[in-house]
C-alpha atoms as a PDB file:
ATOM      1  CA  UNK A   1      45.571 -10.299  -4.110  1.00  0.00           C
ATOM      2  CA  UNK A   2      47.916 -10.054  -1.663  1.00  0.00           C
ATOM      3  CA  UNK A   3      51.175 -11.752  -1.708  1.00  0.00           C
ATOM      4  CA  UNK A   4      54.788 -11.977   0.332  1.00  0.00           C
ATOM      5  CA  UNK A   5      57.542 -10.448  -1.720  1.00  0.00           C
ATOM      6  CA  UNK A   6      61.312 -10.366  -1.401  1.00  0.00           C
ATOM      7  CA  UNK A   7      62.662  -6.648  -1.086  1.00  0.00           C
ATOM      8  CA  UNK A   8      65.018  -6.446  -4.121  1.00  0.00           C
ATOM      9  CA  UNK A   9      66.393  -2.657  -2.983  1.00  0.00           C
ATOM     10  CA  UNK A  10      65.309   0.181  -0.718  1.00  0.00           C
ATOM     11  CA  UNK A  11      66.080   3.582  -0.180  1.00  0.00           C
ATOM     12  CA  UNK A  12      65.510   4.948   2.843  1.00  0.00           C
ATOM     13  CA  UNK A  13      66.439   8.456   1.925  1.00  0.00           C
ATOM     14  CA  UNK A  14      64.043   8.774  -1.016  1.00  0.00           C
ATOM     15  CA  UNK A  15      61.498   6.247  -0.037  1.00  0.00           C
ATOM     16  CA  UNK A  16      62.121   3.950  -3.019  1.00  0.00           C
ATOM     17  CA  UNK A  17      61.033   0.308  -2.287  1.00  0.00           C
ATOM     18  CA  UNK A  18      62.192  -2.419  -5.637  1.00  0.00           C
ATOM     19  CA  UNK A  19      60.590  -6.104  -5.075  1.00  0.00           C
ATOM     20  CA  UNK A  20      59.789  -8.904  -6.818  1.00  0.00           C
ATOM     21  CA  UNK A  21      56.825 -10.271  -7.692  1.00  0.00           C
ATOM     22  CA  UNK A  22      56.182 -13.132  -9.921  1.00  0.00           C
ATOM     23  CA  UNK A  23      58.973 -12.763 -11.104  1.00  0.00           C
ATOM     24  CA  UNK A  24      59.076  -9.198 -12.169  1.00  0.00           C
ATOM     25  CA  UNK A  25      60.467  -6.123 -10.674  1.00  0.00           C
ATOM     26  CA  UNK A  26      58.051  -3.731  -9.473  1.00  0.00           C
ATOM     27  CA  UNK A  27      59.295  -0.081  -8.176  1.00  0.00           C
ATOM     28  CA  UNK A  28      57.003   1.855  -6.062  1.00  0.00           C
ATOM     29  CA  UNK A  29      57.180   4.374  -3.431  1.00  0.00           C
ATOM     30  CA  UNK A  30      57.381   3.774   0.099  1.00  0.00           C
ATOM     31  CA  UNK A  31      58.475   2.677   3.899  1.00  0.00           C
ATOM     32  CA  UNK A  32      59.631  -0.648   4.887  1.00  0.00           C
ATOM     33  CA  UNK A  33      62.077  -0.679   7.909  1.00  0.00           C
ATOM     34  CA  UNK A  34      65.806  -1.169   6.612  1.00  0.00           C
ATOM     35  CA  UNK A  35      66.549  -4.304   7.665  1.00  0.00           C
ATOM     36  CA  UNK A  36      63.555  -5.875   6.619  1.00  0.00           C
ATOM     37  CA  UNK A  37      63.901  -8.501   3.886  1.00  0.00           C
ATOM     38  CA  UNK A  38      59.844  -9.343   2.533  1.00  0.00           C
ATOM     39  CA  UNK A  39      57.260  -7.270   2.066  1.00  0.00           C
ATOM     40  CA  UNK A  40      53.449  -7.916   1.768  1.00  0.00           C
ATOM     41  CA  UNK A  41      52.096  -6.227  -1.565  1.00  0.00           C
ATOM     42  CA  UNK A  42      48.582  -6.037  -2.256  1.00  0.00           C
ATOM     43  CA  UNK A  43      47.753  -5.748  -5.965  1.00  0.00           C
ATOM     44  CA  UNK A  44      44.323  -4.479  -6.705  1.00  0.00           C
ATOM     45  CA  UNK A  45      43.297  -1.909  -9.420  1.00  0.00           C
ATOM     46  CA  UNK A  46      46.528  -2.511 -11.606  1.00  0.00           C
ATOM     47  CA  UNK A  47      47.947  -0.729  -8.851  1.00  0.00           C
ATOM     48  CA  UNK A  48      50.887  -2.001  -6.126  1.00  0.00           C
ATOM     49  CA  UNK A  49      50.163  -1.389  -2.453  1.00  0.00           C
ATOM     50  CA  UNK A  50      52.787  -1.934   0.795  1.00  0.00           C
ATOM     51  CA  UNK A  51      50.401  -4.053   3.274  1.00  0.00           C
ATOM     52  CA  UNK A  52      51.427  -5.963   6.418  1.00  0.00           C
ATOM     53  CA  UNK A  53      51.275  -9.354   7.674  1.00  0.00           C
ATOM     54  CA  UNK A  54      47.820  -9.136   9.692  1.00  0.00           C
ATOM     55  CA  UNK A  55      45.918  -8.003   6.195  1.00  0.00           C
ATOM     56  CA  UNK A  56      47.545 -10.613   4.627  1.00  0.00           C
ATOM     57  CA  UNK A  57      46.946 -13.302   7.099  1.00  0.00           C
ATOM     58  CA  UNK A  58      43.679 -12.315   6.634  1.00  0.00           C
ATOM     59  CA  UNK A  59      43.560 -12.696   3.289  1.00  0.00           C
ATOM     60  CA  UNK A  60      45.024 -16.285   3.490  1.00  0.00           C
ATOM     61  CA  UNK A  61      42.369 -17.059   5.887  1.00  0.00           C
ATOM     62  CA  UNK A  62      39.389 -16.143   3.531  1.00  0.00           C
ATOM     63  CA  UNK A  63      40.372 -17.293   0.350  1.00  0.00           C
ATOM     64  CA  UNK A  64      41.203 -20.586   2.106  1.00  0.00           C
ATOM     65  CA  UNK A  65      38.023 -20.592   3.722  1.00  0.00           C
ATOM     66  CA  UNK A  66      36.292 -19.767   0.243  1.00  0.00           C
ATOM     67  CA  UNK A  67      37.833 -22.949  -0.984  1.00  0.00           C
ATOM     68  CA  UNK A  68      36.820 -25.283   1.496  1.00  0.00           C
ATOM     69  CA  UNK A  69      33.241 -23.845   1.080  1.00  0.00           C
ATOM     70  CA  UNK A  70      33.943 -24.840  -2.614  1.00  0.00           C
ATOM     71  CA  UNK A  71      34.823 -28.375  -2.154  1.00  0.00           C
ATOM     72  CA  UNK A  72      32.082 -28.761   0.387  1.00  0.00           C
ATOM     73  CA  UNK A  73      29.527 -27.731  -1.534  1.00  0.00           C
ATOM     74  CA  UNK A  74      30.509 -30.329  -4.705  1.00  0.00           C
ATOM     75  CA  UNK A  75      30.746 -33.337  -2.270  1.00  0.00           C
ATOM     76  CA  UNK A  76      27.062 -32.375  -1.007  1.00  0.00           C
ATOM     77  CA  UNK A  77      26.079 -31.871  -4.592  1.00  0.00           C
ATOM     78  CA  UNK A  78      27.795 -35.397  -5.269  1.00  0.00           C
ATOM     79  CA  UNK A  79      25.624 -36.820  -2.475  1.00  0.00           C
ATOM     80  CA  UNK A  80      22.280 -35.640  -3.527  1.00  0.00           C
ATOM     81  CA  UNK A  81      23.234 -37.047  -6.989  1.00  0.00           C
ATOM     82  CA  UNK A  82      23.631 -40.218  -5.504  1.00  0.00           C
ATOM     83  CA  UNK A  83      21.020 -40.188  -3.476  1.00  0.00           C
ATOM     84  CA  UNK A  84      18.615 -39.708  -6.436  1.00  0.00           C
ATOM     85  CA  UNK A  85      19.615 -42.055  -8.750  1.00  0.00           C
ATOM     86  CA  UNK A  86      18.717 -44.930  -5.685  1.00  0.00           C
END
């Protein structure tokens, strides 16, 4: 899962990156660019992973798509229900 996180602190020096998500604060390691205020995390594995926007456009793109495929296969269902019953 990836989401869009708001950069709590950074350290540029040591490479220390503090965010929140869901309400907790994560610390991991790595670069962000100082004046940058979100970050996109990926968390997979029980681990936390800096990611950028394209991977998580991405991501929105197929989970959204999943869903549609979702409702679109219950209204079919719904139909040949229906159609049976006639």
């Amino acid at each position: 899962m990836i989401k869009e996180c708001k950069i709590l602190y950074y350290n540029s020096f040591l490479k220390i990156l503090v965010f929140d998500y869901d309400g907790k604060h994560i610390q991991i390691s790595g670069t962000v660019h100082p004046d940058q205020e979100t970050v996109y995390i990926k968390y997979e594995n029980d681990k936390y992973k800096v990611s950028n926007k394209e991977e998580y456009n991405f991501f929105l793109r197929t989970t959204r798509k999943k869903r549609s495929e979702k409702k679109n296969f219950k209204k079919t269902d719904e139909v040949l229900l229906h159609d049976e019953s006639d």
